[in-house]
N, C-alpha and C. Protein backbone atom coordinates (compact mmCIF):
# COMPACT_ATOMS: atom_id res chain seq x y z
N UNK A 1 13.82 -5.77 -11.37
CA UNK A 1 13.83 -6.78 -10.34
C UNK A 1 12.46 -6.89 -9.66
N UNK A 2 11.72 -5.58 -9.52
CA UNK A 2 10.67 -5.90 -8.93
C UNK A 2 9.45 -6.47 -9.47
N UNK A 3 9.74 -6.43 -11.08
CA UNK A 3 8.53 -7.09 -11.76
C UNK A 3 8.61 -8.52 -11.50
N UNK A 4 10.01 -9.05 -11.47
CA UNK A 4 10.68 -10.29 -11.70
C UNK A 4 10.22 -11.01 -9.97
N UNK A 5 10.02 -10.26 -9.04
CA UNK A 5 9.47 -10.53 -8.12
C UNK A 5 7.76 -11.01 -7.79
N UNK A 6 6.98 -9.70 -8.51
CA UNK A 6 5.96 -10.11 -8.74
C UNK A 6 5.66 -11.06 -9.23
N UNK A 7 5.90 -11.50 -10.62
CA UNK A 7 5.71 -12.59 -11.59
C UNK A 7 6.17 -14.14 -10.45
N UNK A 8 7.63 -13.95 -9.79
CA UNK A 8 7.69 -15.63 -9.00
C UNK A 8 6.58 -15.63 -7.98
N UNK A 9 6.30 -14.51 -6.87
CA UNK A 9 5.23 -14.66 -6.03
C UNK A 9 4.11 -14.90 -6.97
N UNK A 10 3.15 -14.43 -7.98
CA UNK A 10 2.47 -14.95 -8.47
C UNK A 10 1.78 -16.49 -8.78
N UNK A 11 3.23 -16.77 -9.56
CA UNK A 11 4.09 -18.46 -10.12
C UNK A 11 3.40 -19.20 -8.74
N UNK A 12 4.10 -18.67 -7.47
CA UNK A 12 4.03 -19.40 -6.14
C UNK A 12 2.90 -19.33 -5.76
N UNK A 13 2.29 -18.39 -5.62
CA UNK A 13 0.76 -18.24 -5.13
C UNK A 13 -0.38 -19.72 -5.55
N UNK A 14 -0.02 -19.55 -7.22
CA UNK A 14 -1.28 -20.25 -8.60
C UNK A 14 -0.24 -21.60 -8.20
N UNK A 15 0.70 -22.09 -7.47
CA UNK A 15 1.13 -23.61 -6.97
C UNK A 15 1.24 -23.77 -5.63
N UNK A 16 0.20 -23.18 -5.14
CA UNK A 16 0.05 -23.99 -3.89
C UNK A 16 1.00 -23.35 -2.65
N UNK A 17 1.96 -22.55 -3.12
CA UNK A 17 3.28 -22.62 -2.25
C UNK A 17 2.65 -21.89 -0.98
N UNK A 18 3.34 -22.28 0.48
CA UNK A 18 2.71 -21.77 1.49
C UNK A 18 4.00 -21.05 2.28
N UNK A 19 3.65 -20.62 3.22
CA UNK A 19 4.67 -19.52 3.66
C UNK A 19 4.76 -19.43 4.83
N UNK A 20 6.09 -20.03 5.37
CA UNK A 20 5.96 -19.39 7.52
C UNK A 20 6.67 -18.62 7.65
N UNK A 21 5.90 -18.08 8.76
CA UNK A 21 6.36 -16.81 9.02
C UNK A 21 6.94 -16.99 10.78
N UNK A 22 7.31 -16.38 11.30
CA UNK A 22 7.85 -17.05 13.02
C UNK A 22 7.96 -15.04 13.10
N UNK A 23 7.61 -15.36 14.17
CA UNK A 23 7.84 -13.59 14.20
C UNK A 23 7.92 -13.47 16.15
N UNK A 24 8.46 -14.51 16.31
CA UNK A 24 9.00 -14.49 17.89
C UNK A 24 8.21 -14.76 18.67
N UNK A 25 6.78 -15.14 18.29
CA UNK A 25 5.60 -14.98 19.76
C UNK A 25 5.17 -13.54 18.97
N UNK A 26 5.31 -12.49 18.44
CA UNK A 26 4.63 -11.55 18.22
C UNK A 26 3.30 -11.88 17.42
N UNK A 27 2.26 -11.43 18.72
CA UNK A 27 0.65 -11.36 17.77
C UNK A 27 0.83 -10.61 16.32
N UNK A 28 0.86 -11.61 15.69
CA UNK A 28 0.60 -10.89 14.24
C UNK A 28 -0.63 -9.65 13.78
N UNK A 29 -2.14 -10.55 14.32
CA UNK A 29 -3.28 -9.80 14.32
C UNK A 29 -3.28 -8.45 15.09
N UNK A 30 -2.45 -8.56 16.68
CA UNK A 30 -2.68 -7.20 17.21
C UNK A 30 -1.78 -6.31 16.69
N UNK A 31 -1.01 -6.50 15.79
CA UNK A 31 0.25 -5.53 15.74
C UNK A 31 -0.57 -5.34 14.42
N UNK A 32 -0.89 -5.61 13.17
CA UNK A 32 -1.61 -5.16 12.10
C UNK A 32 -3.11 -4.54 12.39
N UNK A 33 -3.57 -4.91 13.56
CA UNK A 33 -5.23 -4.33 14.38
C UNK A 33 -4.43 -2.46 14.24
N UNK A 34 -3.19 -2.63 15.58
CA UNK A 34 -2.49 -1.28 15.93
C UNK A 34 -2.22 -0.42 14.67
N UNK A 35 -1.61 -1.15 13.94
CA UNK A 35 -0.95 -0.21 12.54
C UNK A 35 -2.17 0.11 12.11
N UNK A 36 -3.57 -0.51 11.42
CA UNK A 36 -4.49 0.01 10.86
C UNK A 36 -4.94 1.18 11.78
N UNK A 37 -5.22 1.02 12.64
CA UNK A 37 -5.88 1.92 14.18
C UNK A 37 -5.20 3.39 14.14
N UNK A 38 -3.68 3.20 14.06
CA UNK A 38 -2.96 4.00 13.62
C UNK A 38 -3.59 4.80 12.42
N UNK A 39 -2.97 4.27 11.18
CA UNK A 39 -3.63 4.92 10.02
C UNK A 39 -4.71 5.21 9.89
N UNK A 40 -5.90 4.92 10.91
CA UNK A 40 -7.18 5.07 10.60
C UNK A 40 -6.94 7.16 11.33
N UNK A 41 -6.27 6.96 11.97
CA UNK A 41 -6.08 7.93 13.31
C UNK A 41 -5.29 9.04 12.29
N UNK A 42 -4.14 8.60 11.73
CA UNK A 42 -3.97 9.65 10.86
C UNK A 42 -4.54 10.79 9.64
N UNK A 43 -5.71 9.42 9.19
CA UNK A 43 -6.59 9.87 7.91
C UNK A 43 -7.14 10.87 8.38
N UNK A 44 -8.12 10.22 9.65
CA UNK A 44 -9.12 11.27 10.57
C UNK A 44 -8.34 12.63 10.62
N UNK A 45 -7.28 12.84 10.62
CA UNK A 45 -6.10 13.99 10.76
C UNK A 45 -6.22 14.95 9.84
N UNK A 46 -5.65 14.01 8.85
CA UNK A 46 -5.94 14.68 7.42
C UNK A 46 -7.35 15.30 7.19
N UNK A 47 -8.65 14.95 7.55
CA UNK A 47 -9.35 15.07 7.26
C UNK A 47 -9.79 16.51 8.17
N UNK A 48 -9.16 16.46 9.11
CA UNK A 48 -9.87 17.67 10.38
C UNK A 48 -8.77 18.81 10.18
N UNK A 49 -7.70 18.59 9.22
CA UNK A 49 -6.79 19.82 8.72
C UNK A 49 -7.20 20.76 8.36
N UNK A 50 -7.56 21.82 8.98
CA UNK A 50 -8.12 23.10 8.02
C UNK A 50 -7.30 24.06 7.51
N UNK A 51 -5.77 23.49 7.53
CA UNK A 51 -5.00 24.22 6.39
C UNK A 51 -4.80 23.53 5.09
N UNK A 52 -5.89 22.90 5.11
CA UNK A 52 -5.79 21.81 3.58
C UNK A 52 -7.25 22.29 3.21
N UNK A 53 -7.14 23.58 2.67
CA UNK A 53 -8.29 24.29 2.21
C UNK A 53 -8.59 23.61 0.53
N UNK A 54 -7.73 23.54 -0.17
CA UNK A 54 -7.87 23.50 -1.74
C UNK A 54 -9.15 23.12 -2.10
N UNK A 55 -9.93 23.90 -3.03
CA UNK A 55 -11.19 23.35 -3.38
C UNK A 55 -11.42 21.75 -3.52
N UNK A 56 -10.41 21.51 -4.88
CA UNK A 56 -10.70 19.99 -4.99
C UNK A 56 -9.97 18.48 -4.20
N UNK A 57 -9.34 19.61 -2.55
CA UNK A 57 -8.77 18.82 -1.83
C UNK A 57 -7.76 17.94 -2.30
N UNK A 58 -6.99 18.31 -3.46
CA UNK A 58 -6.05 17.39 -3.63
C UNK A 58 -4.84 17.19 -2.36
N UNK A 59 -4.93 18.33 -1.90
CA UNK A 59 -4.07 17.69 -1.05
C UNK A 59 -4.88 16.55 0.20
N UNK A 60 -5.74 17.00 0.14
CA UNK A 60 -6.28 15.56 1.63
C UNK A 60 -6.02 14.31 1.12
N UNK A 61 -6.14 14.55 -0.43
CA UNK A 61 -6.08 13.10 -1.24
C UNK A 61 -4.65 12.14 -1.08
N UNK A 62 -4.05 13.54 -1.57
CA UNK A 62 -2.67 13.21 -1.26
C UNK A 62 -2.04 12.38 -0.25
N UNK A 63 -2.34 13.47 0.56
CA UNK A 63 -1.79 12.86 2.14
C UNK A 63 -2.48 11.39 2.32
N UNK A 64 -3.43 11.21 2.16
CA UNK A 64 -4.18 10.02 2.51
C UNK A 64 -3.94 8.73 1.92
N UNK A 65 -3.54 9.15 0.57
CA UNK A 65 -2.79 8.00 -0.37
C UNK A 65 -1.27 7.94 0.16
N UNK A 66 -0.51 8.72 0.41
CA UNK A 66 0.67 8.21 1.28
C UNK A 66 0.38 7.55 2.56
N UNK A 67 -0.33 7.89 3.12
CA UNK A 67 -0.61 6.89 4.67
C UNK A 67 -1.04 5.57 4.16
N UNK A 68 -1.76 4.98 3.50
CA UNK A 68 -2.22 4.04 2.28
C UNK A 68 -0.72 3.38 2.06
N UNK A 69 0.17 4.29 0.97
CA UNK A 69 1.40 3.34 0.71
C UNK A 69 1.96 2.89 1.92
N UNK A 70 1.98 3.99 2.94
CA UNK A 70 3.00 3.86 3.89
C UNK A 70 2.86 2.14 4.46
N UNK A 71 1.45 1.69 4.64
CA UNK A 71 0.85 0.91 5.02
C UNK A 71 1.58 -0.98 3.97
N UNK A 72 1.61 -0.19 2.98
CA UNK A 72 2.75 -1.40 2.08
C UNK A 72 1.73 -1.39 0.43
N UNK A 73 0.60 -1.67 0.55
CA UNK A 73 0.43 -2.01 -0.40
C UNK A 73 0.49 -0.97 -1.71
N UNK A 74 0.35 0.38 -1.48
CA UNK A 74 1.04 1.19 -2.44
C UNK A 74 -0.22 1.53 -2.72
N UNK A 75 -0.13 2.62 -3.80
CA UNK A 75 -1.72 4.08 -4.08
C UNK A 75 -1.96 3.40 -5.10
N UNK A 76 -1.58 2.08 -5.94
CA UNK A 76 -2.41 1.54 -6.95
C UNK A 76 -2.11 2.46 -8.15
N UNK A 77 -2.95 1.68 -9.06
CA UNK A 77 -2.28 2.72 -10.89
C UNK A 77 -2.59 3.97 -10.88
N UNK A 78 -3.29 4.70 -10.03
CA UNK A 78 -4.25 5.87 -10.31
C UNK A 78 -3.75 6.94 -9.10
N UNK A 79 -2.25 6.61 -8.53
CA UNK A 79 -1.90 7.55 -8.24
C UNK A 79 -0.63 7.80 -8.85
N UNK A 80 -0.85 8.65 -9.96
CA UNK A 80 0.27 9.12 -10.60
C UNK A 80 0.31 10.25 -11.06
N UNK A 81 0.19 11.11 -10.14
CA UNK A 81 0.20 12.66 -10.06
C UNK A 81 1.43 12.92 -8.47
C-alpha cells in the first residue's frame, strides 16, 4: 500500500495537483520552526553524550537518524543496519 501511495502522490505532484491544508489558524511555519529547534536540541544531545563512547560512534549515528525519521521523512536507503 505504501508504494501504491508513493507512485499516486508522485502521478499528482508531475499534474499539477495542489493541496489545502486548513490547520485551524495554526502557524504552520512556527510549529515546523519549533519541531526543527526541537530536533536540532536533541542532536546537540546526542552529540554531548559521553556514554556513547563507541569508537566508530555508531551509536550517535544511530540515535541521530531516529530523531531524523522521527521528524517524517525517514533515514533514507542507507539506513539499514
Amino acid at each position: 500500500m505504501e508504494q501504491e501511495l508513493q507512485m499516486l502522490a508522485k502521478l499528482l505532484i508531475e499534474r499539477g495537483a495542489a493541496v489545502r491544508i486548513d490547520c485551524g489558524g495554526v502557524d504552520l511555519n512556527a510549529l515546523m520552526e519549533s519541531r526543527y529547534r526541537q530536533a536540532l536540541a536533541e542532536i546537540r544531545a546526542v552529540l554531548d553524550d559521553g556514554t556513547l563512547d563507541d569508537p566508530a560512534c555508531f551509536r550517535r549515528i544511530e540515535q541521530i537518524v531516529e530523531i531524523f525519521e522521527d521528524l517524517g521523512p525517514g533515514g533514507g536507503s542507507r539506513h539499514d543496519f
